[in-house]
C-alpha atoms as a PDB file:
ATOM      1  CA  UNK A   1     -22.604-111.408 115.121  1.00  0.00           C
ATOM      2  CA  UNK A   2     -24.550-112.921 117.590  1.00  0.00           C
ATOM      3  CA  UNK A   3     -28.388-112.486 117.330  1.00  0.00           C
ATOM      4  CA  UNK A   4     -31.400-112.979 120.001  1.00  0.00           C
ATOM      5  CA  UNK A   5     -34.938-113.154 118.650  1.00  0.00           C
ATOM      6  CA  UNK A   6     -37.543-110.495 119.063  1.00  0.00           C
ATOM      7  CA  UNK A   7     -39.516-111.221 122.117  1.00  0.00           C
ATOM      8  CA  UNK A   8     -42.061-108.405 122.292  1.00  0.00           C
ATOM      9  CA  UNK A   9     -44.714-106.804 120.434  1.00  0.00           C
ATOM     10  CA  UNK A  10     -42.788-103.947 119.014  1.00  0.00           C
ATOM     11  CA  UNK A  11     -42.501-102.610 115.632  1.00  0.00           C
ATOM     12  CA  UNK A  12     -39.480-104.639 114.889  1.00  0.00           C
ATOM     13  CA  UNK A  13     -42.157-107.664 114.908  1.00  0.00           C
ATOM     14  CA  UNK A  14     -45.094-105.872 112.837  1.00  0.00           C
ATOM     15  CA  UNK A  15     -42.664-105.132 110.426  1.00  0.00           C
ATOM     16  CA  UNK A  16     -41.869-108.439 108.757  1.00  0.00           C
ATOM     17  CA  UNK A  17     -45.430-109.566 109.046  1.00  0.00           C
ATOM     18  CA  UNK A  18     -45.954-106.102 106.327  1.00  0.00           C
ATOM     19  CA  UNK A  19     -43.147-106.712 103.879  1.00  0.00           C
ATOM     20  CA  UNK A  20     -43.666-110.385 104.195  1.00  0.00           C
ATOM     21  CA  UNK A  21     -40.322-111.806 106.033  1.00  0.00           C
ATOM     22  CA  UNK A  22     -40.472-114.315 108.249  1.00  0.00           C
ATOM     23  CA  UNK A  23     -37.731-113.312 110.814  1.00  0.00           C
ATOM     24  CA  UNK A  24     -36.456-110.508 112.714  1.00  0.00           C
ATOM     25  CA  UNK A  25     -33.809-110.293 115.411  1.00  0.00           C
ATOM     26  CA  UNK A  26     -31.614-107.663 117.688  1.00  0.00           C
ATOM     27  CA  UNK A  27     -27.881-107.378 116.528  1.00  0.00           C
ATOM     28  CA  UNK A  28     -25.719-107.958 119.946  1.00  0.00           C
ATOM     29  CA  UNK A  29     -22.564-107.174 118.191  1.00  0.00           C
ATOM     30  CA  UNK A  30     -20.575-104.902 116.220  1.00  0.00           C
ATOM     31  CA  UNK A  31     -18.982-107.691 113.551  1.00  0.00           C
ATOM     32  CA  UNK A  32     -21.452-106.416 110.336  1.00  0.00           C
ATOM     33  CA  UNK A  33     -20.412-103.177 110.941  1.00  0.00           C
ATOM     34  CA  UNK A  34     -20.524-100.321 109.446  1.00  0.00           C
ATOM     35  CA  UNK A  35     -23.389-101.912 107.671  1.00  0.00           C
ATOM     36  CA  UNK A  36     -24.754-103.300 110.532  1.00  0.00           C
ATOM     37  CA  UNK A  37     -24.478-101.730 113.985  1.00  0.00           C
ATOM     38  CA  UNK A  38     -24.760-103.473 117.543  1.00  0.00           C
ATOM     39  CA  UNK A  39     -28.207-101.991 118.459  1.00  0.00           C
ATOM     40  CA  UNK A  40     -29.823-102.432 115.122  1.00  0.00           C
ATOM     41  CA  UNK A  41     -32.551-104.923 113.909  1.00  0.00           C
ATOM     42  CA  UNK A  42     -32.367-107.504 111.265  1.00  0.00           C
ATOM     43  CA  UNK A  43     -35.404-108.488 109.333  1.00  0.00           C
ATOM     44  CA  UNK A  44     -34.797-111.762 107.371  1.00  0.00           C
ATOM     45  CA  UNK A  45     -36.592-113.629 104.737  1.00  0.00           C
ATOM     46  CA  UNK A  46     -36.629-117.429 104.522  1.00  0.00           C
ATOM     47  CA  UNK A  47     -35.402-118.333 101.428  1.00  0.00           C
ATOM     48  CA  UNK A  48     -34.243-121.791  99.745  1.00  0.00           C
ATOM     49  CA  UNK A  49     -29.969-122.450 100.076  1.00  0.00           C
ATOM     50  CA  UNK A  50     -29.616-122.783  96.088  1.00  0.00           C
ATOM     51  CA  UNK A  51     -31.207-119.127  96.241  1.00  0.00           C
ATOM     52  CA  UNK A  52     -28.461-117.223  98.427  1.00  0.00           C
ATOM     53  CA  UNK A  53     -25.077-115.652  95.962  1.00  0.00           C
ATOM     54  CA  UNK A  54     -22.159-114.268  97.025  1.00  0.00           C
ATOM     55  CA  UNK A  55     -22.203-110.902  98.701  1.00  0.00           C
ATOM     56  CA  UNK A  56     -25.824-111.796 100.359  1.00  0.00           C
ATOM     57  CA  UNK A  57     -25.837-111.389 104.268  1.00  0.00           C
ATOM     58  CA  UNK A  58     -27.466-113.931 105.355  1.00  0.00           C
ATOM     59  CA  UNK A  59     -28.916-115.182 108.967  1.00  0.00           C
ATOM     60  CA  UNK A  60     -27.667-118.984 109.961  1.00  0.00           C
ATOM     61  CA  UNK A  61     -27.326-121.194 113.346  1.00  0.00           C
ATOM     62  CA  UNK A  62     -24.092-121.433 114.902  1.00  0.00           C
ATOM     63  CA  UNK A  63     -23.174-124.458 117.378  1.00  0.00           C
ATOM     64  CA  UNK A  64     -23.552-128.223 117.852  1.00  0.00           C
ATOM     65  CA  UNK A  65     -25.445-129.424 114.222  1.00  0.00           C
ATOM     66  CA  UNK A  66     -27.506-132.248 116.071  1.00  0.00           C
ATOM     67  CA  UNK A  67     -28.434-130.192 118.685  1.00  0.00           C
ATOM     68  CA  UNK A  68     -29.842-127.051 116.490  1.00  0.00           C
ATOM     69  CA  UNK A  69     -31.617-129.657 113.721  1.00  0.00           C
ATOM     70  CA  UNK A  70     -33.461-130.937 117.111  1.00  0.00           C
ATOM     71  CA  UNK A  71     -34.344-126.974 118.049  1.00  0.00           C
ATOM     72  CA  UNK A  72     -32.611-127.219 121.237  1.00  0.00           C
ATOM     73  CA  UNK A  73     -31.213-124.638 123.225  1.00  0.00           C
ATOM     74  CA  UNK A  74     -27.239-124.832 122.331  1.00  0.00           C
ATOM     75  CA  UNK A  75     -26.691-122.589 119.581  1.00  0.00           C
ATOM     76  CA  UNK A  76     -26.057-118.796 118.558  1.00  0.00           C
ATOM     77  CA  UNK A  77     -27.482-117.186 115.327  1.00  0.00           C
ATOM     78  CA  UNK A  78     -24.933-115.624 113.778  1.00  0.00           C
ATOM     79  CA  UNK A  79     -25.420-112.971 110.301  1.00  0.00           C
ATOM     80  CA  UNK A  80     -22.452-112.368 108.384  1.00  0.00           C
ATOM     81  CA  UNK A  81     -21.871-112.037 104.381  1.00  0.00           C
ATOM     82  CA  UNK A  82     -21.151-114.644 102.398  1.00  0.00           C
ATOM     83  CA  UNK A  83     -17.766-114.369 100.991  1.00  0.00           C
ATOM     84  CA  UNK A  84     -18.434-117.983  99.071  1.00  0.00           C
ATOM     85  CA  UNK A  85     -20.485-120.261  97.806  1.00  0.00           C
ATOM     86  CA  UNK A  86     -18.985-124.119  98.371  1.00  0.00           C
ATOM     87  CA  UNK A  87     -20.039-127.545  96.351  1.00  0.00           C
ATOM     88  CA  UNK A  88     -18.406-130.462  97.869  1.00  0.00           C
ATOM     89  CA  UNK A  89     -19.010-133.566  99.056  1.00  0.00           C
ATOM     90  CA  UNK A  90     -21.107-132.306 102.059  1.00  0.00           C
ATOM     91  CA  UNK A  91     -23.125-130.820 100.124  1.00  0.00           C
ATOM     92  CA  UNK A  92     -23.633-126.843  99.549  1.00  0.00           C
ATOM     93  CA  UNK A  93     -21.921-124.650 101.926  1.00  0.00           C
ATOM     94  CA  UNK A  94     -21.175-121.085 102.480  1.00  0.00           C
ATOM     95  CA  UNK A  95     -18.207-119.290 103.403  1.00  0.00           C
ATOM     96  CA  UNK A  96     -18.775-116.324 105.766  1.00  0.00           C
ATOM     97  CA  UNK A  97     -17.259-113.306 107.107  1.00  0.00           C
ATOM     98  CA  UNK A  98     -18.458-110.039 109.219  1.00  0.00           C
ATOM     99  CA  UNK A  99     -17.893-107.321 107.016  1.00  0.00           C
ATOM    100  CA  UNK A 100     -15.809-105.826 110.752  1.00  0.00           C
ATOM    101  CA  UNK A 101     -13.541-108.938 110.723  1.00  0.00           C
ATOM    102  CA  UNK A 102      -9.989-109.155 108.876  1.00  0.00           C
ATOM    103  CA  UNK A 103     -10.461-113.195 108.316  1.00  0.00           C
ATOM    104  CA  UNK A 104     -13.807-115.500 107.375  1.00  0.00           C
ATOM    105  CA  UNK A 105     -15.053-117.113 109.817  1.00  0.00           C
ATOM    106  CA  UNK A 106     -13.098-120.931 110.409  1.00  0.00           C
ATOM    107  CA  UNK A 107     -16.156-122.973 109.702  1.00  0.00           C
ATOM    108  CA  UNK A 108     -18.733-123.105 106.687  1.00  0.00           C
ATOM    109  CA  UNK A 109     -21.839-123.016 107.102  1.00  0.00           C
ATOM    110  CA  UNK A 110     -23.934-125.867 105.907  1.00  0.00           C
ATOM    111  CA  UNK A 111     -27.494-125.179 104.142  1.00  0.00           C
ATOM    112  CA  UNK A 112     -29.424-126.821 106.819  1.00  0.00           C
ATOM    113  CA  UNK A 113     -28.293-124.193 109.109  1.00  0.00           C
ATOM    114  CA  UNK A 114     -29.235-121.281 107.019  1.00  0.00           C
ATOM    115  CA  UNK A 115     -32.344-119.257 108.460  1.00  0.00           C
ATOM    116  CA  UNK A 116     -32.443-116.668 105.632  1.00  0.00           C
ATOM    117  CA  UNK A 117     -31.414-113.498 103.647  1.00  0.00           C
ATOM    118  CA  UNK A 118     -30.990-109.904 105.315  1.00  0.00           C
ATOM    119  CA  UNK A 119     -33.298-107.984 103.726  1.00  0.00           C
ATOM    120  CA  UNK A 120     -33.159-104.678 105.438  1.00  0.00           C
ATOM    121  CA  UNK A 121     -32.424-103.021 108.974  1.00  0.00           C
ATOM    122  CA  UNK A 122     -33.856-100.888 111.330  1.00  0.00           C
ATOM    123  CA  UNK A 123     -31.328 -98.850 113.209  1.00  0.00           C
ATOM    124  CA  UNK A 124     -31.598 -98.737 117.434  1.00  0.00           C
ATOM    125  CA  UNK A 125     -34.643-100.645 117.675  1.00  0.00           C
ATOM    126  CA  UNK A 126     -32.062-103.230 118.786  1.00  0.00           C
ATOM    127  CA  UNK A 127     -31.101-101.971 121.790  1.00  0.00           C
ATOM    128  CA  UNK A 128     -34.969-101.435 123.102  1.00  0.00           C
ATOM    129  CA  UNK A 129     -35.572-105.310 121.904  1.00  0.00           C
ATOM    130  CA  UNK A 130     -32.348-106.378 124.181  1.00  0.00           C
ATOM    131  CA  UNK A 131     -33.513-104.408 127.169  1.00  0.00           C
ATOM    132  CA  UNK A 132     -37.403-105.669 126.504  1.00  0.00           C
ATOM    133  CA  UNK A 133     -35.627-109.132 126.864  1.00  0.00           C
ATOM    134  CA  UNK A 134     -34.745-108.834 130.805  1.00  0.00           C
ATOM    135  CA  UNK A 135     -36.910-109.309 133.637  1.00  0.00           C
ATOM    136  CA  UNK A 136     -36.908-105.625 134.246  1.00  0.00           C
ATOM    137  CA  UNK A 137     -37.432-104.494 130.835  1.00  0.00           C
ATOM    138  CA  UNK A 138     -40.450-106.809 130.413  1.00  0.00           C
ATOM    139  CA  UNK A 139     -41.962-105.119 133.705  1.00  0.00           C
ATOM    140  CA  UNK A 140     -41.483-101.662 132.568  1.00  0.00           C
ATOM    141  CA  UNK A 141     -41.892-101.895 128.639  1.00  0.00           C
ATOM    142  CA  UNK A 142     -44.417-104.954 128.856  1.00  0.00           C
ATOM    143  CA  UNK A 143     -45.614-105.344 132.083  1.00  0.00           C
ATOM    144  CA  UNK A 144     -46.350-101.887 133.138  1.00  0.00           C
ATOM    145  CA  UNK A 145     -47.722-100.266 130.068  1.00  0.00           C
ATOM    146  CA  UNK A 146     -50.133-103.329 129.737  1.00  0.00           C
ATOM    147  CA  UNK A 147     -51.430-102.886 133.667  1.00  0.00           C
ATOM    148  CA  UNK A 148     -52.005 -99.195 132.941  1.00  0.00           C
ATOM    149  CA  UNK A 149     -54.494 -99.877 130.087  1.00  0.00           C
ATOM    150  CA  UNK A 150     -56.044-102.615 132.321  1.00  0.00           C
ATOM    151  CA  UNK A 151     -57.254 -99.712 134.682  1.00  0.00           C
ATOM    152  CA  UNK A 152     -57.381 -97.152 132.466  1.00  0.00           C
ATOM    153  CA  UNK A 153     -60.540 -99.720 131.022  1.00  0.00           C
ATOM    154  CA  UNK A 154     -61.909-100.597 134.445  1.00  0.00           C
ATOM    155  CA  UNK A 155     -61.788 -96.806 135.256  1.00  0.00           C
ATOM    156  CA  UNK A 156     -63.860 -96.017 132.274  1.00  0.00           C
ATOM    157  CA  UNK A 157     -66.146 -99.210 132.698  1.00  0.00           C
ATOM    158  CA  UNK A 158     -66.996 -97.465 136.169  1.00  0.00           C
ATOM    159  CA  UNK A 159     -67.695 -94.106 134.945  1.00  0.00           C
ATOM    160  CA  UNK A 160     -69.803 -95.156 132.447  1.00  0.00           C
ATOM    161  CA  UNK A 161     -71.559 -97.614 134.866  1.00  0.00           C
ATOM    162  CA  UNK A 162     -72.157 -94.022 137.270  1.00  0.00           C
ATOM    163  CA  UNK A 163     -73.391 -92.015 134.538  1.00  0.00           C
ATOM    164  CA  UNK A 164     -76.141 -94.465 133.446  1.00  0.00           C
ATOM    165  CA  UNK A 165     -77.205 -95.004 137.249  1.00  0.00           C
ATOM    166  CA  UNK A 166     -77.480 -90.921 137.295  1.00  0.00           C
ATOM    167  CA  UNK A 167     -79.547 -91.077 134.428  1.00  0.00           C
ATOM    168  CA  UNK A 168     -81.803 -93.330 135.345  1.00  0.00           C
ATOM    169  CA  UNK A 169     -82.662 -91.980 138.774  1.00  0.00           C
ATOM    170  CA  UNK A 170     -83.576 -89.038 136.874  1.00  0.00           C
ATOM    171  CA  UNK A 171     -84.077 -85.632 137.967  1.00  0.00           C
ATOM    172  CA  UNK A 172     -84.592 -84.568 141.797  1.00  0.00           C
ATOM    173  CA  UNK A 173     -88.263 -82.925 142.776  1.00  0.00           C
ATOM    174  CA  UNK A 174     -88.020 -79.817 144.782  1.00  0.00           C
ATOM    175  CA  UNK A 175     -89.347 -79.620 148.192  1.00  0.00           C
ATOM    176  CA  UNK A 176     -92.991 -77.829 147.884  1.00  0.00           C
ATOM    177  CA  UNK A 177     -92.266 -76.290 151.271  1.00  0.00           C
ATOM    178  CA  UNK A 178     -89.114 -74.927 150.691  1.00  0.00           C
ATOM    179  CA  UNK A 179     -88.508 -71.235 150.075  1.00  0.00           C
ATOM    180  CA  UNK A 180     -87.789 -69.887 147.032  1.00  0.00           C
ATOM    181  CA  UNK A 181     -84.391 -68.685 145.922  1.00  0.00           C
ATOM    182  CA  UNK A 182     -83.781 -65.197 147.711  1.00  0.00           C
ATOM    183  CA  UNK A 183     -85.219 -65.791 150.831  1.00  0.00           C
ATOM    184  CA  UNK A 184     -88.792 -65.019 151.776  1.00  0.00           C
ATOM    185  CA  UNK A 185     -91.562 -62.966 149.996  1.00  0.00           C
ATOM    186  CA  UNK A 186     -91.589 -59.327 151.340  1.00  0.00           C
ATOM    187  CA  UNK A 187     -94.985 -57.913 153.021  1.00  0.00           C
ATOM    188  CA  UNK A 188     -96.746 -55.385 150.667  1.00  0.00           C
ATOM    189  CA  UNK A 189     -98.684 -54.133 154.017  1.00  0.00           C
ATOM    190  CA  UNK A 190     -97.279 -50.365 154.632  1.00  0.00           C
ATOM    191  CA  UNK A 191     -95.563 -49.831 158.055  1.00  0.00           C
ATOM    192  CA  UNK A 192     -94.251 -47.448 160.186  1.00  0.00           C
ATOM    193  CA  UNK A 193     -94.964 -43.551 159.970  1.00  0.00           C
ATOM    194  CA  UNK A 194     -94.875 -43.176 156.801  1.00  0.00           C
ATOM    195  CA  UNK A 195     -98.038 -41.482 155.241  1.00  0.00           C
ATOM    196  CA  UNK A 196    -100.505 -43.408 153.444  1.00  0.00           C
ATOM    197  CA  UNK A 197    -103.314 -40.916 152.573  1.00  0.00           C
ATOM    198  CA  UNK A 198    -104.911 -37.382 152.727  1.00  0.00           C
ATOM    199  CA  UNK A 199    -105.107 -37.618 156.683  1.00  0.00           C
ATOM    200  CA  UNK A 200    -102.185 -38.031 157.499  1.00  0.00           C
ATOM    201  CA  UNK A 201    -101.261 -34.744 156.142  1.00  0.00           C
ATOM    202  CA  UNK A 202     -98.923 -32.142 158.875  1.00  0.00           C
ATOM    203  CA  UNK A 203    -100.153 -30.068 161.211  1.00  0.00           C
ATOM    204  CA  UNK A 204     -99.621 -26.400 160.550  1.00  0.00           C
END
């Protein structure tokens, strides 16, 4: 089961940081399954070689020995089960097999290669980890989202700026020569034919 290591700030990498494991990786293949799907995340703890039994899935290096011991690029990580636990003269060794797979796997895998133990999964979070891996999933799950709360700040760094320049200008002073709301201020002085006293009583 080939592996590739968690890139991006997603759950998959809060996670071991909370239980306390020191790995976690996106399953590329289908080898583990059913118990491990393509798609899925593996979190992994570190753990000594004398520690890891029979029936542990564990998480180990896969490719030139000289080349992965130097942490060059050249090799796969692989998880599989451990079928059995080898003492020879090389040292301790582990037989492995994907739990998908009729036959182990051809070579064992020496303790210096071992990363860790399985020690749970998180199903589908794989498959957002792979596509967070490309150049276009960076842009739009990295990339993107992280540009949007750039100006989503400056926007709010502006408003606020505007509001305090508002306040402090303070209030506006009406214009003493401008008329009041309604228009202007009718004429009490009678006009017109209209009678305004005893006088101006009809003729009979």
């Amino acid at each position: 089961m080939v592996l590739i290591a968690v890139l991006v700030p997603f759950a998959v990498f809060i996670v071991p940081q909370v239980v306390g494991a020191e790995h976690s990786y996106a399953v590329l293949s289908s080898s583990m399954s059913p118990t491990i799907s393509a798609g899925d995340a593996v979190i992994v703890n570190g753990i000594s070689a004398a520690a890891v039994s029979e029936g542990d899935i564990i998480t180990f290096r896969q490719g030139k020995t000289a080349e992965i011991r130097q942490g060059q690029a050249g090799a796969n990580l692989v998880t599989h089960r451990v079928v059995n636990v080898v003492q020879n003269e090389d040292g301790l060794q582990f037989e492995t097999k994907g739990d998908a797979n009729e036959e182990a796997d051809r070579k064992l895998v020496p303790a210096d290669d071992l990363v860790g133990r399985v020690a749970f999964t998180i199903p589908y979070i794989g498959h957002v980890i792979a596509f967070a891996g490309t150049q276009m999933g960076f842009l739009a799950l990295v990339a993107l989202p992280l540009g949007l709360l750039v100006l989503g700040e400056l926007y709010d760094l502006a408003r606020a700026a505007r509001t305090s320049r508002d306040a402090n200008d303070g209030p506006t002073e009406p214009d003493a020569d401008a008329e009041p709301d309604g228009g202007s201020i009718p004429d009490e002085t009678a006009t017109g034919d209209e009678p305004t006293g005893k006088n101006d009583a009809e003729d009979d």
